[in-house]
N, C-alpha and C. Protein backbone atom coordinates (compact mmCIF):
# COMPACT_ATOMS: atom_id res chain seq x y z
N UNK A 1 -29.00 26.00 1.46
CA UNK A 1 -28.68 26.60 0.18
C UNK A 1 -28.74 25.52 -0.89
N UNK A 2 -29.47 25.89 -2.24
CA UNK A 2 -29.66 24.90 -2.97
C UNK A 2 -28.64 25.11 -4.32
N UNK A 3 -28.62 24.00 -4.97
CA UNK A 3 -27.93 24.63 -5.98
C UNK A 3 -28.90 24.96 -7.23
N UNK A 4 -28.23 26.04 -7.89
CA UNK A 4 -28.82 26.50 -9.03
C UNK A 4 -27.94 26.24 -10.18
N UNK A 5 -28.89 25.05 -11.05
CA UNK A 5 -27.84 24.99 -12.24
C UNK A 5 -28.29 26.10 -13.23
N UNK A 6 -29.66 26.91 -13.25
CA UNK A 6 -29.31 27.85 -13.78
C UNK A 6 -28.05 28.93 -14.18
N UNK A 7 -28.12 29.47 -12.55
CA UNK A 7 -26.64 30.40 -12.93
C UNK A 7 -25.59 29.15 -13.12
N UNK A 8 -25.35 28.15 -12.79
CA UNK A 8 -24.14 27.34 -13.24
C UNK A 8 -24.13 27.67 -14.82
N UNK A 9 -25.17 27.59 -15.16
CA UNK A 9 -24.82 27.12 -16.79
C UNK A 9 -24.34 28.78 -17.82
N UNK A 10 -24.75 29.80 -16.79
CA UNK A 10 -24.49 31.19 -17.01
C UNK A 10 -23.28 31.39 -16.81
N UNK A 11 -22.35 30.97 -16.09
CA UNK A 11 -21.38 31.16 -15.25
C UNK A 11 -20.37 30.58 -16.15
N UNK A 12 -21.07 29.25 -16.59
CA UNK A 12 -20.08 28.52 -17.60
C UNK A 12 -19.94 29.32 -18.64
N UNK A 13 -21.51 29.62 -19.36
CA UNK A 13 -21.08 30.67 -20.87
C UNK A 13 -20.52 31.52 -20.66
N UNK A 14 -20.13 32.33 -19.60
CA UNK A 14 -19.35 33.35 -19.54
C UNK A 14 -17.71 32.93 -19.07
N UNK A 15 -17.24 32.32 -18.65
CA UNK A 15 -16.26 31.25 -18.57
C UNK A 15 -15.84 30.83 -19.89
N UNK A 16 -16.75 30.00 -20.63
CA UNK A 16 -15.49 29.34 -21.69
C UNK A 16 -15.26 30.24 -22.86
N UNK A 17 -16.04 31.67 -23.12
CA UNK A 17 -15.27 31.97 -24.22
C UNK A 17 -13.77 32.69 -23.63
N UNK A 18 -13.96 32.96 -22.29
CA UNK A 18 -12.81 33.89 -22.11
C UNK A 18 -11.74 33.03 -21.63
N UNK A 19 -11.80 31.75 -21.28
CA UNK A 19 -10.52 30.32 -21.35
C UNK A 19 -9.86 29.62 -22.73
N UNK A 20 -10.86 30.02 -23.40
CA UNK A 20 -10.11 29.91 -24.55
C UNK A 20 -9.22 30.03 -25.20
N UNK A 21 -7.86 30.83 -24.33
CA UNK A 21 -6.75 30.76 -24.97
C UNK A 21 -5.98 29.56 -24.47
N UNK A 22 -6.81 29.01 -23.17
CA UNK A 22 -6.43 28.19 -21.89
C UNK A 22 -6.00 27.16 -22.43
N UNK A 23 -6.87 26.90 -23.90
CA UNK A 23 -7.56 25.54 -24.44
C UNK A 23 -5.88 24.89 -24.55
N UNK A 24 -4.94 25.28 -25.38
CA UNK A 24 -3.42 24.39 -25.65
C UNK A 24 -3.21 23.97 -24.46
N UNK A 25 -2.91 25.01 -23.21
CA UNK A 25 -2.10 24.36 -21.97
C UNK A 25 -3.18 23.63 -21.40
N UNK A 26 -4.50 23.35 -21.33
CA UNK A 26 -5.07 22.43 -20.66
C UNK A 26 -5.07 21.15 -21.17
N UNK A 27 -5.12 21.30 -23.01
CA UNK A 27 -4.92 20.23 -23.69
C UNK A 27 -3.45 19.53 -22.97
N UNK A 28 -2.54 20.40 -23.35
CA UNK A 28 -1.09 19.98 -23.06
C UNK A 28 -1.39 19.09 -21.57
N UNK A 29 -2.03 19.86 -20.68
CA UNK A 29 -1.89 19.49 -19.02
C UNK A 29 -2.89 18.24 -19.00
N UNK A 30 -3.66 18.08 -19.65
CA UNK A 30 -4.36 16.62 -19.68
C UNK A 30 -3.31 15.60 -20.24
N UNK A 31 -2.67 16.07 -21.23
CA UNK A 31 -1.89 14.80 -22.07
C UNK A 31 -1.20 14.71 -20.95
N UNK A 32 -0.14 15.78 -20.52
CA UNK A 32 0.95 15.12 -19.67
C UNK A 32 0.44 14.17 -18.96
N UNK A 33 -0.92 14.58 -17.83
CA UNK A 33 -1.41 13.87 -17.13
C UNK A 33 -1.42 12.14 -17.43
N UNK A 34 -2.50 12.14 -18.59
CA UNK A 34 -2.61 10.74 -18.70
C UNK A 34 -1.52 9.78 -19.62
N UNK A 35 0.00 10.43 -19.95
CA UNK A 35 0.83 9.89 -20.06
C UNK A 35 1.59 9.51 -18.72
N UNK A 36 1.43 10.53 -17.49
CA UNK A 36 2.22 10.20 -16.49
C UNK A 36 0.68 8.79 -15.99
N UNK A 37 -0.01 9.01 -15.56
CA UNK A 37 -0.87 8.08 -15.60
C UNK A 37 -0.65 6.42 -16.29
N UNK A 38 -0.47 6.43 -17.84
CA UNK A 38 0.10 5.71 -18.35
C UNK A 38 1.32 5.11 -17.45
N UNK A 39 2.22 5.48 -17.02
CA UNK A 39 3.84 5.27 -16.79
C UNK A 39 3.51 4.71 -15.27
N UNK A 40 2.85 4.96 -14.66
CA UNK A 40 2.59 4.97 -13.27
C UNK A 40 1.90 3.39 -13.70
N UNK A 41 0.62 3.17 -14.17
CA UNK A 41 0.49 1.93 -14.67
C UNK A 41 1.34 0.70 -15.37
N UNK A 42 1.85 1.08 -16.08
CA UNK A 42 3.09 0.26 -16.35
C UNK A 42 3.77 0.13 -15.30
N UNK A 43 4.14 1.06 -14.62
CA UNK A 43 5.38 0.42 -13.09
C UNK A 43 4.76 -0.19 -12.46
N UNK A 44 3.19 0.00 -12.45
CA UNK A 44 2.66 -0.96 -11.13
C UNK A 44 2.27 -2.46 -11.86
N UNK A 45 2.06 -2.52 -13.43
CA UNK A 45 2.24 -3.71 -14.04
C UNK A 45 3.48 -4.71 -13.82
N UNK A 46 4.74 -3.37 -13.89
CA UNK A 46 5.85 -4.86 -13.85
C UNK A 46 5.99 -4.97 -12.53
N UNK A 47 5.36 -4.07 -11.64
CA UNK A 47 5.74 -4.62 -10.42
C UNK A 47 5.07 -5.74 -9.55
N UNK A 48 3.95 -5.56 -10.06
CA UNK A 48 3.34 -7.00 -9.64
C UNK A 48 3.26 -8.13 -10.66
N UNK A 49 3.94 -8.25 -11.78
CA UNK A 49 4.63 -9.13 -12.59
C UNK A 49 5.72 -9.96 -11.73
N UNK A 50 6.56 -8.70 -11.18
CA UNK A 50 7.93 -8.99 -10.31
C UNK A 50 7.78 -9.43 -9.45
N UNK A 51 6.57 -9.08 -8.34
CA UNK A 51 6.01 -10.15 -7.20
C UNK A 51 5.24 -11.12 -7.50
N UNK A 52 4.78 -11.59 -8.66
CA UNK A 52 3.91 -12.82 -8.98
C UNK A 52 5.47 -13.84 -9.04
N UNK A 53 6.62 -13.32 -9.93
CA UNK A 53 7.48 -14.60 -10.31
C UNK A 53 8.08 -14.37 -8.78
N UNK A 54 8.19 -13.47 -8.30
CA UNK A 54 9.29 -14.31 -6.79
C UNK A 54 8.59 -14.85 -6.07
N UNK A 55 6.80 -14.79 -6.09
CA UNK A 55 6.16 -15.65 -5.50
C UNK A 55 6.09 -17.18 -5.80
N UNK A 56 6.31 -17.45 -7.09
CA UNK A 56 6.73 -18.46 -8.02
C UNK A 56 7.85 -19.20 -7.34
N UNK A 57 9.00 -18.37 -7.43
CA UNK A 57 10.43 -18.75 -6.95
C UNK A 57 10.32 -19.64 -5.48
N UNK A 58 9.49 -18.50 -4.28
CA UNK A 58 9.41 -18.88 -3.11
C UNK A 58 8.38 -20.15 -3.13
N UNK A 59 7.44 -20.11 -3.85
CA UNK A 59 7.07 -21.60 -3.89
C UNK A 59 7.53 -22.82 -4.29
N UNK A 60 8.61 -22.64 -5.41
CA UNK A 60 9.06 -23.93 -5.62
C UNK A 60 10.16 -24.06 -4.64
N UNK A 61 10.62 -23.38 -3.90
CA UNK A 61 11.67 -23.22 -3.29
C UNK A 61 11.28 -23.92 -2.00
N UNK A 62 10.13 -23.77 -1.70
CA UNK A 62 9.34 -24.45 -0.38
C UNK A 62 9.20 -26.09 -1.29
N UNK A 63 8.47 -25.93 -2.05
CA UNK A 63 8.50 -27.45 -2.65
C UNK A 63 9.50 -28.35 -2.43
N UNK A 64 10.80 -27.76 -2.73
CA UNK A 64 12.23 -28.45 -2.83
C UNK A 64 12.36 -28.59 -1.06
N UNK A 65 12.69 -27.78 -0.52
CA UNK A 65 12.32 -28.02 0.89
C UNK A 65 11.36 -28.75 1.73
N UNK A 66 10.85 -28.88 1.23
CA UNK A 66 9.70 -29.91 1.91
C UNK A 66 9.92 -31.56 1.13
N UNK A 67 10.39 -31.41 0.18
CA UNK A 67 11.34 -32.45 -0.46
C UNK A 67 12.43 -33.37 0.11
N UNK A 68 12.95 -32.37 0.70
CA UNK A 68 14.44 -32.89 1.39
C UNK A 68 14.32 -33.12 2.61
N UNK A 69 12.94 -32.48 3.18
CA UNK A 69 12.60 -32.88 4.58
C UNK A 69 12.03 -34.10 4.74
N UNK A 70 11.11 -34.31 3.45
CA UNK A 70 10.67 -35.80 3.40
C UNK A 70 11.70 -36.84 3.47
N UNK A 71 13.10 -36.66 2.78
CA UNK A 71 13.72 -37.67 2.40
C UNK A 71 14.45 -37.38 3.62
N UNK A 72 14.94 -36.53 4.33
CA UNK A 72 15.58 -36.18 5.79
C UNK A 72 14.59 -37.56 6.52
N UNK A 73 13.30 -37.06 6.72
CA UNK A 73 12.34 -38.21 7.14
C UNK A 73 12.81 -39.39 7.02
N UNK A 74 12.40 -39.73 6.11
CA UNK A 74 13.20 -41.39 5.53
C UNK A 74 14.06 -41.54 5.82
N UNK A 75 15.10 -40.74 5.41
CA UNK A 75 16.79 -41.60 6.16
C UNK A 75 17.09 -41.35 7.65
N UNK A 76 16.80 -40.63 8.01
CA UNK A 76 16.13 -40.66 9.69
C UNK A 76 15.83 -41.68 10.62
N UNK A 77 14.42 -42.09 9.59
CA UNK A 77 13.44 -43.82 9.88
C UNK A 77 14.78 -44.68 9.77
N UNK A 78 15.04 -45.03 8.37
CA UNK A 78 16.08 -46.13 8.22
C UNK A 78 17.10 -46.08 9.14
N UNK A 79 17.69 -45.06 9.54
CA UNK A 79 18.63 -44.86 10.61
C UNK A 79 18.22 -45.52 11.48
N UNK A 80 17.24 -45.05 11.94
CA UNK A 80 17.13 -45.84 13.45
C UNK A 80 16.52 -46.77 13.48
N UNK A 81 15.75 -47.64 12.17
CA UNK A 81 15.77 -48.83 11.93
C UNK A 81 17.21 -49.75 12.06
N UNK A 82 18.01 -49.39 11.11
CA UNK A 82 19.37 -49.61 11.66
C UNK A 82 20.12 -50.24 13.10
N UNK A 83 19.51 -48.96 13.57
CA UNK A 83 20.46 -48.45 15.14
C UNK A 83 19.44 -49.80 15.51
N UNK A 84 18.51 -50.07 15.76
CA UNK A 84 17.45 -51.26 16.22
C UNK A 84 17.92 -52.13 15.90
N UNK A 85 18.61 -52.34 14.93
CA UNK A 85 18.91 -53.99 14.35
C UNK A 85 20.31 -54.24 15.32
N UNK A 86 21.21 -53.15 14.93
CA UNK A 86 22.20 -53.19 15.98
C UNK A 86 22.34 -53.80 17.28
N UNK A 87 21.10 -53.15 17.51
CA UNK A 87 21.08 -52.75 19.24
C UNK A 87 21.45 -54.75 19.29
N UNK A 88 19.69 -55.12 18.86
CA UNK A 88 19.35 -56.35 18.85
C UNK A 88 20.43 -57.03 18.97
N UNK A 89 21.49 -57.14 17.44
CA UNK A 89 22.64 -58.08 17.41
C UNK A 89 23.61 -57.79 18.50
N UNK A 90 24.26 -56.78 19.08
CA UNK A 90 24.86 -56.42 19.83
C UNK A 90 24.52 -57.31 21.04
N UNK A 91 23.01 -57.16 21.51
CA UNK A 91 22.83 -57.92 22.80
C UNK A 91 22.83 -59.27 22.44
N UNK A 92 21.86 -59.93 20.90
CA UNK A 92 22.51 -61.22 21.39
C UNK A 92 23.79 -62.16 21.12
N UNK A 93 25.19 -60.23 20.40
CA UNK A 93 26.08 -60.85 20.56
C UNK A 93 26.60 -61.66 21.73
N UNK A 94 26.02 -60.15 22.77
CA UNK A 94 26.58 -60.21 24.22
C UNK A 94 26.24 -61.81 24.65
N UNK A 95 25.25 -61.95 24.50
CA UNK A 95 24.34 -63.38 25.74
C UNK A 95 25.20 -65.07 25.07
N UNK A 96 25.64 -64.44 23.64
CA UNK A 96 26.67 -65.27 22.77
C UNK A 96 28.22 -65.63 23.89
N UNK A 97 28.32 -64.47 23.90
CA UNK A 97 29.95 -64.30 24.48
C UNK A 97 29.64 -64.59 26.10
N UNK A 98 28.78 -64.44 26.62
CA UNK A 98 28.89 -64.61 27.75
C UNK A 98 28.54 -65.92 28.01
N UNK A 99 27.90 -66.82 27.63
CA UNK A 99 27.37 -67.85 27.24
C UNK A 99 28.99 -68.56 26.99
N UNK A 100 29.57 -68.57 26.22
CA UNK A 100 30.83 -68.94 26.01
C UNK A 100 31.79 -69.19 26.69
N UNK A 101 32.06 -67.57 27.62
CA UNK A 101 32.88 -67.68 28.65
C UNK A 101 32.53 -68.37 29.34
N UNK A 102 30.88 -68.85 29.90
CA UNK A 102 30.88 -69.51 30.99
C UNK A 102 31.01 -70.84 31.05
N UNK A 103 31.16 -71.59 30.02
CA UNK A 103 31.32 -72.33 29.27
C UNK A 103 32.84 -73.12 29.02
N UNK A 104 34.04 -72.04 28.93
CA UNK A 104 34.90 -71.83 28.89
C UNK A 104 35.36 -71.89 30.83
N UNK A 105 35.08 -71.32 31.82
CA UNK A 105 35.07 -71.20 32.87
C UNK A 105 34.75 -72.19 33.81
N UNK A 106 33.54 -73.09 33.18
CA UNK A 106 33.57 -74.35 33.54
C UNK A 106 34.04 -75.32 33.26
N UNK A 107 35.08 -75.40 32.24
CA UNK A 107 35.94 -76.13 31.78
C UNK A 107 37.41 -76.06 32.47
C-alpha cells in the first residue's frame, strides 16, 4: 500500500476548516506544552549545575587527601629514619656499656 498525498491533502482541506474552533485549545495546549518543556529544561540545567559543583567539591576534596597522604608519607619516612638512628645508638650504646663492665670486672 502506497501512500497517497493526494487524498492526504483532501483530507486535510476538509479537516481544518471544521478544527477551527480547536484553534484556542491547541494554541493553549502547545503553550502549556513548551512552557512545561521550558521548566523541565531549567531543572535539568540546575541539576547538572548541582553535579558539576559537587564534582568540584569531590575533587578538591581528593586533592586535600592525597595531600595529607603525602605528608603522612614523609613523616612516616622521618619516623623510621629516626627509629634507625636509634636503633644504631642504642647498640653502640650497648657495646659502650658492655665494654665498660668488662673493664670494670677485670679490675
Amino acid at each position: 500500500m502506497s501512500f497517497n498525498f493526494k487524498s492526504f491533502l483532501v483530507s486535510v482541506r476538509r479537516w481544518l476548516p471544521l478544527s477551527r474552533p480547536l484553534y484556542p485549545e491547541i494554541s493553549t495546549a502547545i503553550a502549556a506544552a513548551m512552557e512545561e518543556q521550558a521548566a523541565a529544561t531549567q531543572e535539568i540545567t540546575r541539576n547538572v549545575q548541582q553535579v558539576a559543583e559537587a564534582s568540584n567539591q569531590v575533587s578538591e576534596h581528593i586533592e586535600g587527601v592525597s595531600s595529607v597522604v603525602t605528608e603522612t608519607d614523609h613523616a612516616a619516612s622521618n619516623l623510621l629514619n629516626a627509629a634507625d638512628v636509634l636503633v644504631d645508638e642504642a647498640q653502640t650504646l650497648r657495646r659502650e656499656v658492655d665494654g665498660f663492665l668488662s673493664l670494670v670486672r677485670a679490675a
